[in-house]
Protein backbone atom coordinates (compact mmCIF):
# COMPACT_ATOMS: atom_id res chain seq x y z
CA UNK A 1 69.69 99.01 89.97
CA UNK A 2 72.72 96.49 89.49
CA UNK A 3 73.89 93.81 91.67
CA UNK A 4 77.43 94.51 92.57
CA UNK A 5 79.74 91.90 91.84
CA UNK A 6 83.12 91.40 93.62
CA UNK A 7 84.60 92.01 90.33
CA UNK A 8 83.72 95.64 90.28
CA UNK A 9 84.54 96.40 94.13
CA UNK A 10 88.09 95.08 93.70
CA UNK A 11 88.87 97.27 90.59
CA UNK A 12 87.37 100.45 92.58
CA UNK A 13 89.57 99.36 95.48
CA UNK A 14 92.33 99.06 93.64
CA UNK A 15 92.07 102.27 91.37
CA UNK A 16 91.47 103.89 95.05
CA UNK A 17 94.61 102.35 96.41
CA UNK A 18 96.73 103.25 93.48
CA UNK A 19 95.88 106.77 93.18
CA UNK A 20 96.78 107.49 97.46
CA UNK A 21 99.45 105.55 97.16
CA UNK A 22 100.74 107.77 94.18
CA UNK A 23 99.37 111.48 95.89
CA UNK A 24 101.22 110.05 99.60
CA UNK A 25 104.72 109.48 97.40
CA UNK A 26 104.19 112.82 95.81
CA UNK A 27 103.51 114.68 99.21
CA UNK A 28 106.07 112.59 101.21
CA UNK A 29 108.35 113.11 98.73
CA UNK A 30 108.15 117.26 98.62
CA UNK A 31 109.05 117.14 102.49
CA UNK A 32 105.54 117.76 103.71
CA UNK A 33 104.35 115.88 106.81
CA UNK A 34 101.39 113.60 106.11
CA UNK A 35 98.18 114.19 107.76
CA UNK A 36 97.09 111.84 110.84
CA UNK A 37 93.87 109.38 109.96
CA UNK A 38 91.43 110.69 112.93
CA UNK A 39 90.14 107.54 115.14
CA UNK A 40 86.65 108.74 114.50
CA UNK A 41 87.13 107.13 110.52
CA UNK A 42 86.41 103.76 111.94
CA UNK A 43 83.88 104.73 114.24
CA UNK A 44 81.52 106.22 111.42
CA UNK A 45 82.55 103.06 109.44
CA UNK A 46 81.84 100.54 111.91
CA UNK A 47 78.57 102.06 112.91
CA UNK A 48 77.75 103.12 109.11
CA UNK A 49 78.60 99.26 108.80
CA UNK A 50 75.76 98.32 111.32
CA UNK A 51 73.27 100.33 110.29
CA UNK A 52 73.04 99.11 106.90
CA UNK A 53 73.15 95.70 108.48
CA UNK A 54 69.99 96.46 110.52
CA UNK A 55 68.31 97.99 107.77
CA UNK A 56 69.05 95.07 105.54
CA UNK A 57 67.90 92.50 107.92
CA UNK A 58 64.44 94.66 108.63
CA UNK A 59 63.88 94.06 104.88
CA UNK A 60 65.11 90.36 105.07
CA UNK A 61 62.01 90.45 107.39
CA UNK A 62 59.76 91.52 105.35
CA UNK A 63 60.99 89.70 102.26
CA UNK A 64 59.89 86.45 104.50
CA UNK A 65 56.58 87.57 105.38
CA UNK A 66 57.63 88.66 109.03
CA UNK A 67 57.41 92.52 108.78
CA UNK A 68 54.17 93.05 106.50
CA UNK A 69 53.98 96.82 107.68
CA UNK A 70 57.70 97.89 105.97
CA UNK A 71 57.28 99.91 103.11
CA UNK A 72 58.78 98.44 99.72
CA UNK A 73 59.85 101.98 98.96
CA UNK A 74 61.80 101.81 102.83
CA UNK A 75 63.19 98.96 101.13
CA UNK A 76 64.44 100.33 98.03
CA UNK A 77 65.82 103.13 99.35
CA UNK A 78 67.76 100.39 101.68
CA UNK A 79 69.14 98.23 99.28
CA UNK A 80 70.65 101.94 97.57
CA UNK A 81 72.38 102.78 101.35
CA UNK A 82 73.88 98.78 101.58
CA UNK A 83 75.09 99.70 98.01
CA UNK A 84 76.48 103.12 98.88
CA UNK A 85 78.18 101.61 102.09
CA UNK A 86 79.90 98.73 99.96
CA UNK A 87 81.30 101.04 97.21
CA UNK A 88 82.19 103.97 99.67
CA UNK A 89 83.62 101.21 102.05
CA UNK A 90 85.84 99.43 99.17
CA UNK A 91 87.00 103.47 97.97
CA UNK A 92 88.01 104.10 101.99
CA UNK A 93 89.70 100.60 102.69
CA UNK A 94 91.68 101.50 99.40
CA UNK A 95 92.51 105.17 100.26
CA UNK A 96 93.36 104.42 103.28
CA UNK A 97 95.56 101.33 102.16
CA UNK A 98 97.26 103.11 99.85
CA UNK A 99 98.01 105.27 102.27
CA UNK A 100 99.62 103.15 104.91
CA UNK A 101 101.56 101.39 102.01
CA UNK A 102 102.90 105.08 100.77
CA UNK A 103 104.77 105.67 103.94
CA UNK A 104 105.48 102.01 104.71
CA UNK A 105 109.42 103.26 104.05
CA UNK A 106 109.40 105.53 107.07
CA UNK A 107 108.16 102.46 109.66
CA UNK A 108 111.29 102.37 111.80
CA UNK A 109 109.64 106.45 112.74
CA UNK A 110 107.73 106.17 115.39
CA UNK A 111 105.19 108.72 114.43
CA UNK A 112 105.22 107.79 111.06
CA UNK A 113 104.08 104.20 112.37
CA UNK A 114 101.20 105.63 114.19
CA UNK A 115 99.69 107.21 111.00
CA UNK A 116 100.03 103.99 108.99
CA UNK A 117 98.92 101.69 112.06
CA UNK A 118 95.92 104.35 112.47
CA UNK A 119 95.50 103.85 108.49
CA UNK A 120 95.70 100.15 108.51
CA UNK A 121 93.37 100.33 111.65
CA UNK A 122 90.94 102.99 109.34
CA UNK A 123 91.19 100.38 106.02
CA UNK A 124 89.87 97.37 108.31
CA UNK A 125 87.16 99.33 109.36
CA UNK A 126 86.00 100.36 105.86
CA UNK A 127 86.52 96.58 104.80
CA UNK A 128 83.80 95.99 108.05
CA UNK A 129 81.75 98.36 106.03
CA UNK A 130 82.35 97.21 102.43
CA UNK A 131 81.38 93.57 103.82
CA UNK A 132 78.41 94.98 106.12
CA UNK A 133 77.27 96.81 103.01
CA UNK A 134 77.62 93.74 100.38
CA UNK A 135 75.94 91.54 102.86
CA UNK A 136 72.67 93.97 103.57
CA UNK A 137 72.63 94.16 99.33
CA UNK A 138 71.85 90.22 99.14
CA UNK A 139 69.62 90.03 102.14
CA UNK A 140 67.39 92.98 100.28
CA UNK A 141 67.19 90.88 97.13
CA UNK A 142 64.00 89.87 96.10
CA UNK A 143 64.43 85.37 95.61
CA UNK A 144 62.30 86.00 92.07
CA UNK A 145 65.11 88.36 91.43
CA UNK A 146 67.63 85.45 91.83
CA UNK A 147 65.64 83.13 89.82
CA UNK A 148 65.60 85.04 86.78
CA UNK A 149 69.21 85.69 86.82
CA UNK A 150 69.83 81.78 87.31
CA UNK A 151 67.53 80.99 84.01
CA UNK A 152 69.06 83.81 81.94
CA UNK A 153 72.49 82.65 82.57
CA UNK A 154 73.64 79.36 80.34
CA UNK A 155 74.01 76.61 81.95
C-alpha cells in the first residue's frame, strides 16, 4: 500500500473541483435549477471523519505496546479506511467546492446562496474528513516503516 502524499490529494482535489465546476456551468447555464447539498453530507463526513480517527488511534495503541490483543489484520484493514476517508474526503471537498464556486455569480439570490453556503458548509466537512483520514494514515504507520523510507531517500 502507498503512503499518500499531499501532492497527490491536491491534484485529485483539484481535478474534482474542475470537473463540478465545469458540469454546474453547463447545468446552470441550460436554465435548470441546481440541486440542494442535503445537511446530512457533513454529518456522514464528520462522523466518517471520527471514526477513522478512533480506529487509527486504537492501532496507535497497539503500535506502542498498549493494545497487545488488536489484530494486525484489524489494523491493515484500518490504515485502507483512513486512506479511503482522505481520498474520498479530498474528491467531496472538491465536488462540492466546485460547486459553490459554479454558482458563485448568482450570490445576490437568496436561494442560490443557501445551496453554495450549504456547499461551502458540505466542502469543510469533507476537508474534516480528508484531514481526519490523513492523520489516522500516519498514526497506523509502522516507525520501521519510516526508517526505511528515511535511509532510502538521499540525503
Amino acid at each position: 500500500m502507498q503512503v499518500l502524499t499531499w501532492q497527490r490529494l491536491t491534484l485529485v482535489g483539484l481535478v474534482s473541483l474542475a470537473l463540478v465546476w465545469l458540469g454546474i456551468r453547463l447545468w446552470d447555464s441550460s436554465g435548470s435549477t441546481p440541486p440542494h447539498v442535503p445537511w446530512s453530507a457533513s454529518v456522514i463526513a464528520l462522523v466518517a471523519g471520527g471514526v477513522a480517527l478512533w480506529l487509527g488511534w486504537q492501532v496507535r495503541r497497539f503500535l506502542k505496546g498498549k493494545r497487545p490483543d488488536l489484530s494486525p489484520l484489524r489494523a491493515a484493514r484500518t490504515a485502507v479506511y483512513a486512506q479511503a476517508c482522505a481520498l474520498v474526503g479530498v474528491v467531496l471537498a472538491g465536488g462540492y467546492g466546485g460547486f459553490a464556486l459554479g454558482l458563485l455569480d448568482g450570490w445576490s439570490h437568496t436561494p442560490r446562496r443557501e445551496v453554495i453556503v450549504s456547499a461551502l458548509i458540505a466542502a469543510g466537512s469533507a476537508l474534516v474528513l480528508m484531514a481526519a483520514g490523513v492523520v489516522a494514515e500516519r498514526w497506523c504507520r509502522h516507525s520501521d516503516e519510516d526508517d526505511d523510507r528515511k535511509e532510502a531517500s538521499p540525503a
